[in-house]
C-alpha atoms as a PDB file:
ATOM      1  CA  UNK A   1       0.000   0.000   0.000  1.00  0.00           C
ATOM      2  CA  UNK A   2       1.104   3.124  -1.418  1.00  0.00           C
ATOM      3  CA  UNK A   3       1.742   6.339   1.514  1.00  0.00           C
ATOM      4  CA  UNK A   4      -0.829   8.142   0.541  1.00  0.00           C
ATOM      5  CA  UNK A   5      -3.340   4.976   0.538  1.00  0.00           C
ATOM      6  CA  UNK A   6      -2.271   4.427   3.991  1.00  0.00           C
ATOM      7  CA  UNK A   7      -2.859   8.037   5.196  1.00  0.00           C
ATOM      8  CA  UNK A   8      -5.951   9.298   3.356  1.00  0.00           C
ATOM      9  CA  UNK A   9      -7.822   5.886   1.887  1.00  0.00           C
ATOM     10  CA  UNK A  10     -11.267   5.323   4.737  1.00  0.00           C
ATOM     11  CA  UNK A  11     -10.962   1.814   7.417  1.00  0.00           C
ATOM     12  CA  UNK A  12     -12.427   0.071   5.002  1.00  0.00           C
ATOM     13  CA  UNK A  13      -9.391   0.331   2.314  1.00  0.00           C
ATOM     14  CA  UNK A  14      -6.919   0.394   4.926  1.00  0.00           C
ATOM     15  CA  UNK A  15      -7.747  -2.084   7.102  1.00  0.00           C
ATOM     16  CA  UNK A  16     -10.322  -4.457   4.688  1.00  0.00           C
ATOM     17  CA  UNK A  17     -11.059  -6.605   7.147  1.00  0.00           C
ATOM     18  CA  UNK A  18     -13.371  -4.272   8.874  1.00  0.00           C
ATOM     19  CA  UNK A  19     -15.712  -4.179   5.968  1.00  0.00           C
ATOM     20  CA  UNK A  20     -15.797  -7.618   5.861  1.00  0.00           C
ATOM     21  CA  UNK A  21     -16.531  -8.047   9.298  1.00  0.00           C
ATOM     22  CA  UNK A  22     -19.124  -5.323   9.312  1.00  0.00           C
ATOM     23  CA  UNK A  23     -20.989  -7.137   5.744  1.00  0.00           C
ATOM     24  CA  UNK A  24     -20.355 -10.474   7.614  1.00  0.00           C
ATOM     25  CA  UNK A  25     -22.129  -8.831  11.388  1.00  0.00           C
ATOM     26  CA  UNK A  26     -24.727  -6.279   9.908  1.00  0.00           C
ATOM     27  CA  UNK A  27     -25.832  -7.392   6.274  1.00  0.00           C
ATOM     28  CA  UNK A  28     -28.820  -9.731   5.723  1.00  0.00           C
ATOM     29  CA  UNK A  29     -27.333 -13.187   5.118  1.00  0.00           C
ATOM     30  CA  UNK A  30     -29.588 -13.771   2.162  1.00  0.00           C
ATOM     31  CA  UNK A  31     -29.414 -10.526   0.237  1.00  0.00           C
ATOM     32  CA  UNK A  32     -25.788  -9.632   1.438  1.00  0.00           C
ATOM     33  CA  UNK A  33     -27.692  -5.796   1.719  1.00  0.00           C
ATOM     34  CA  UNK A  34     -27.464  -3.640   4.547  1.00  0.00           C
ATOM     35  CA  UNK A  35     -29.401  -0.411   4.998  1.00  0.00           C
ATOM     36  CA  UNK A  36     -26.785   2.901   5.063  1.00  0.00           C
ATOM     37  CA  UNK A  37     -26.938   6.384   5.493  1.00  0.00           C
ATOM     38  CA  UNK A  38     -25.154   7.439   2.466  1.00  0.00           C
ATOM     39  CA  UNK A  39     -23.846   6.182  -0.828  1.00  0.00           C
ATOM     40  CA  UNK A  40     -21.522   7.310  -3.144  1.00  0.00           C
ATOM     41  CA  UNK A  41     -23.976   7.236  -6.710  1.00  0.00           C
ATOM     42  CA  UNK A  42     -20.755   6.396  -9.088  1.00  0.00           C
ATOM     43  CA  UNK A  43     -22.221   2.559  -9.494  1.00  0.00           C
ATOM     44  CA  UNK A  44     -26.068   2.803  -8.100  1.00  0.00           C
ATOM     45  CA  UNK A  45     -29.521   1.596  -8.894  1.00  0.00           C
ATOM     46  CA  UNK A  46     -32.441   3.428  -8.402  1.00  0.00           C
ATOM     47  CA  UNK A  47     -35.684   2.548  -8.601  1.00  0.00           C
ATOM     48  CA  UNK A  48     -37.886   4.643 -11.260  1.00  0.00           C
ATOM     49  CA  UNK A  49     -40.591   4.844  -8.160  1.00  0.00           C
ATOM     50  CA  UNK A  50     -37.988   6.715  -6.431  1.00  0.00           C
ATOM     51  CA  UNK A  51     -36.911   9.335  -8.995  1.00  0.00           C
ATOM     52  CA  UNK A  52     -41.199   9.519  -9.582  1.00  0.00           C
ATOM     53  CA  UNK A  53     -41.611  10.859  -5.817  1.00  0.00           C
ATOM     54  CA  UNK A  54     -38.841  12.886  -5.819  1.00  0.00           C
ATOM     55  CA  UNK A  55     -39.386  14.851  -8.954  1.00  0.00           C
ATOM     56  CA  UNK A  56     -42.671  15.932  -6.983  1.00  0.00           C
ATOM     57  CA  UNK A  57     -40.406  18.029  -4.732  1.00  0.00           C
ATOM     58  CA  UNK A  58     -37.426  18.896  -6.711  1.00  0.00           C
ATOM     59  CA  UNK A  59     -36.923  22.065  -8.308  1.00  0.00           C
ATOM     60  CA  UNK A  60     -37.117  22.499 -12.228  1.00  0.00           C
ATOM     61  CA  UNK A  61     -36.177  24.227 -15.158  1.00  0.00           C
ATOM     62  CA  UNK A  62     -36.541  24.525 -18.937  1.00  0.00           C
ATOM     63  CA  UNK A  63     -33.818  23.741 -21.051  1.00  0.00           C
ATOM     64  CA  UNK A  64     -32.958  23.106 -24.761  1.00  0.00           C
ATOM     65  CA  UNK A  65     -30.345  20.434 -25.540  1.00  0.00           C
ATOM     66  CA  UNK A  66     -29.543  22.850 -28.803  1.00  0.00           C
ATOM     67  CA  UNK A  67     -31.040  25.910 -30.673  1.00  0.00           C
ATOM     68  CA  UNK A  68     -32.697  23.322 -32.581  1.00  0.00           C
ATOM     69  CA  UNK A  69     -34.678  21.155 -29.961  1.00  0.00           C
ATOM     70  CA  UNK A  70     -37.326  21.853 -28.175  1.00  0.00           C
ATOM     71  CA  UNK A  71     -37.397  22.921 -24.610  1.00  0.00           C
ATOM     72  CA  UNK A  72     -37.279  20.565 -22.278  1.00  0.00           C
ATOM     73  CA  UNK A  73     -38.196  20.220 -18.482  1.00  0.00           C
ATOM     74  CA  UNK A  74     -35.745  18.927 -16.245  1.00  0.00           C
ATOM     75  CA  UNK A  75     -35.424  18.481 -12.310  1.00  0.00           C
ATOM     76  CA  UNK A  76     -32.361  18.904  -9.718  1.00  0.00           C
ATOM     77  CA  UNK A  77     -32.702  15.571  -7.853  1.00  0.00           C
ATOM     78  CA  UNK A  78     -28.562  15.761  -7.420  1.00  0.00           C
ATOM     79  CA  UNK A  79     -27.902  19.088  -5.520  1.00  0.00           C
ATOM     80  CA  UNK A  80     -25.366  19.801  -3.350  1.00  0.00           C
ATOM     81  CA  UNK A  81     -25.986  21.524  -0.334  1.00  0.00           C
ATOM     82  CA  UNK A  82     -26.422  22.135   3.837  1.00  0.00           C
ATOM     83  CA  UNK A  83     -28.238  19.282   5.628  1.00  0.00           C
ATOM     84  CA  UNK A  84     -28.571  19.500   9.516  1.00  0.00           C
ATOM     85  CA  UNK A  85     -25.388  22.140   9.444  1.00  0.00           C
ATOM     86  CA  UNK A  86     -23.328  19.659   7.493  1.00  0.00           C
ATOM     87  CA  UNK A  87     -22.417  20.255   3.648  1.00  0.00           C
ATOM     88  CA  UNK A  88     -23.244  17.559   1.471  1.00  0.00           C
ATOM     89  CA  UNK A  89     -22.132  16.494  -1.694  1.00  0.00           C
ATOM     90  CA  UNK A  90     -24.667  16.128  -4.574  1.00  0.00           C
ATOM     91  CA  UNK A  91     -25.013  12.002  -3.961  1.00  0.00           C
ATOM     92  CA  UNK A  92     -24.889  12.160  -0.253  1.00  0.00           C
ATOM     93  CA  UNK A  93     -27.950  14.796  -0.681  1.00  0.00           C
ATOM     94  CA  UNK A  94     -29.727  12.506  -2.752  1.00  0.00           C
ATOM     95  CA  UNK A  95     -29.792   9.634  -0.253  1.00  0.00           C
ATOM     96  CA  UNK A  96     -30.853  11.935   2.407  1.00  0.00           C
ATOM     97  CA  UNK A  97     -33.609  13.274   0.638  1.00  0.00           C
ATOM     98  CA  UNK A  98     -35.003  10.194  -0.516  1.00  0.00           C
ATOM     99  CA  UNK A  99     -34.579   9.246   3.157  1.00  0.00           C
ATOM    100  CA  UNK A 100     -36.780  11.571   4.148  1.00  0.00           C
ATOM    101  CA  UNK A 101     -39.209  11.056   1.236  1.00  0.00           C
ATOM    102  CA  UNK A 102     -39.182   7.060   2.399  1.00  0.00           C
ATOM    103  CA  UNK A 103     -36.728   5.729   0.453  1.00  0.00           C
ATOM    104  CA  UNK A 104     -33.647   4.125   2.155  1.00  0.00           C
ATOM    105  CA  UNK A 105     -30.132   3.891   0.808  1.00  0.00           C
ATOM    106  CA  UNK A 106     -28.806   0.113   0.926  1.00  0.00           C
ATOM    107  CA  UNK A 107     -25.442  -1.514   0.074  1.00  0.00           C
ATOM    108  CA  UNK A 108     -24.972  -4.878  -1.143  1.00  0.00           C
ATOM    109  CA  UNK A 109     -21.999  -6.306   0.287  1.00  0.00           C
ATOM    110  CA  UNK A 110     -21.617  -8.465  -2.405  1.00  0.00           C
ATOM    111  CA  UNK A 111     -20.804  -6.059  -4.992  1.00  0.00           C
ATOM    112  CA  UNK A 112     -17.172  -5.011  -5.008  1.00  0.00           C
ATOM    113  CA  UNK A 113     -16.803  -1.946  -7.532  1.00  0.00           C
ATOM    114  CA  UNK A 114     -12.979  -0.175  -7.472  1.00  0.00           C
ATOM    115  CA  UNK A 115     -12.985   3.621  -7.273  1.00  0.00           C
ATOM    116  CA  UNK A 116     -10.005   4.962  -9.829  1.00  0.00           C
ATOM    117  CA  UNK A 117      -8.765   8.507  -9.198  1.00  0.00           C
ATOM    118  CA  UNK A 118      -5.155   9.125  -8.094  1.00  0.00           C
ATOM    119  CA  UNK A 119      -4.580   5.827  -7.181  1.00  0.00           C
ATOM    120  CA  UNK A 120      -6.826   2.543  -7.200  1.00  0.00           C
ATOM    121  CA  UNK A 121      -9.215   2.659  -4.110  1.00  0.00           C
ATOM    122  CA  UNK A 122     -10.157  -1.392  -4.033  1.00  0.00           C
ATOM    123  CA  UNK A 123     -10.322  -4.022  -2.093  1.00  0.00           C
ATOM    124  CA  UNK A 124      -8.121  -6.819  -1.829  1.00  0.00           C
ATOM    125  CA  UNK A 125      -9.847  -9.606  -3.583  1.00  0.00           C
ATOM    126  CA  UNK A 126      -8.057 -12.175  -1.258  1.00  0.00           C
ATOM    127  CA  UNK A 127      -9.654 -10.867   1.966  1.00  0.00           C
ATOM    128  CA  UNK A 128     -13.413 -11.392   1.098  1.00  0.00           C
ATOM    129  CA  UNK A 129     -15.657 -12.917  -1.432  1.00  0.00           C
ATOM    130  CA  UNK A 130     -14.905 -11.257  -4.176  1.00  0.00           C
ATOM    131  CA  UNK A 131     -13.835 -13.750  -6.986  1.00  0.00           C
ATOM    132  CA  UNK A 132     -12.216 -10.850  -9.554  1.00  0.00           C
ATOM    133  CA  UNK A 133      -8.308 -10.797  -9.692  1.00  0.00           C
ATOM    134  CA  UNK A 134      -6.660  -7.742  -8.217  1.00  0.00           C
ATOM    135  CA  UNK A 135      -7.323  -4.585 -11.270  1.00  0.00           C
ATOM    136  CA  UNK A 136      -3.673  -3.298 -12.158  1.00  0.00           C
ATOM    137  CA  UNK A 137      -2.810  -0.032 -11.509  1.00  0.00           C
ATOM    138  CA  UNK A 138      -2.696   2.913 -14.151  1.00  0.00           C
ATOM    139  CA  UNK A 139       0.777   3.423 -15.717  1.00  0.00           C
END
């Protein structure tokens, strides 16, 4: 693990046996899902039933795609913004408001997806159930 891995990178990258303990303690044995606050939205499904109630109380705006097209309506359901005094970031702010509009975030601790930005945030395939070989780093 790479220095800036090891200072930066959240438990779960550091140390991946606290995932897996927490998806072995907390998710539902069948399903592997657990319900969570928050979720990044880089690999998530939603539900068209939950885009249908929230478009009831997001804000909206006209827009053409080019001079030629028509105008279009469109809705914000990915702000960013203040929540209970804390600043969240447009997908955080969609899971709470869906929250609060009855819609709960959940992971599935199955699913291993590797987050590639400076360096490879992933798992180590040969600490949990994930059967994919290790993904090589970016030259």
């Amino acid at each position: 693990m790479d220095e800036h891995t090891a200072k930066y990178a959240p438990d779960c990258i550091r140390k991946p046996d606290h995932f897996f303990r927490y998806a072995d303690e907390c998710a539902d044995p069948e399903t592997g899902e657990v319900e969570v606050k928050h979720l990044p939205t880089g690999f998530m499904l939603v539900d068209r039933s939950v885009l249908e109630t929230l478009k009831e109380g997001s804000p909206s705006f006209l827009m053409k795609a080019n001079e030629s097209a028509e105008e279009l309506r469109y809705w914000d359901m990915f702000p960013a913004g203040v929540i209970g005094g804390r600043y969240e970031t447009e997908d955080w702010f969609f899971c709470s408001i869906a929250r609060e509009a009855g819609h709960p975030a959940y992971l599935n601790t199955r699913v291993i997806v590797d987050h590639w930005g400076r360096f490879n945030y992933c798992l180590p395939r040969s600490v949990g159930f994930a059967a994919a070989p290790e993904p090589e780093q970016p030259k």
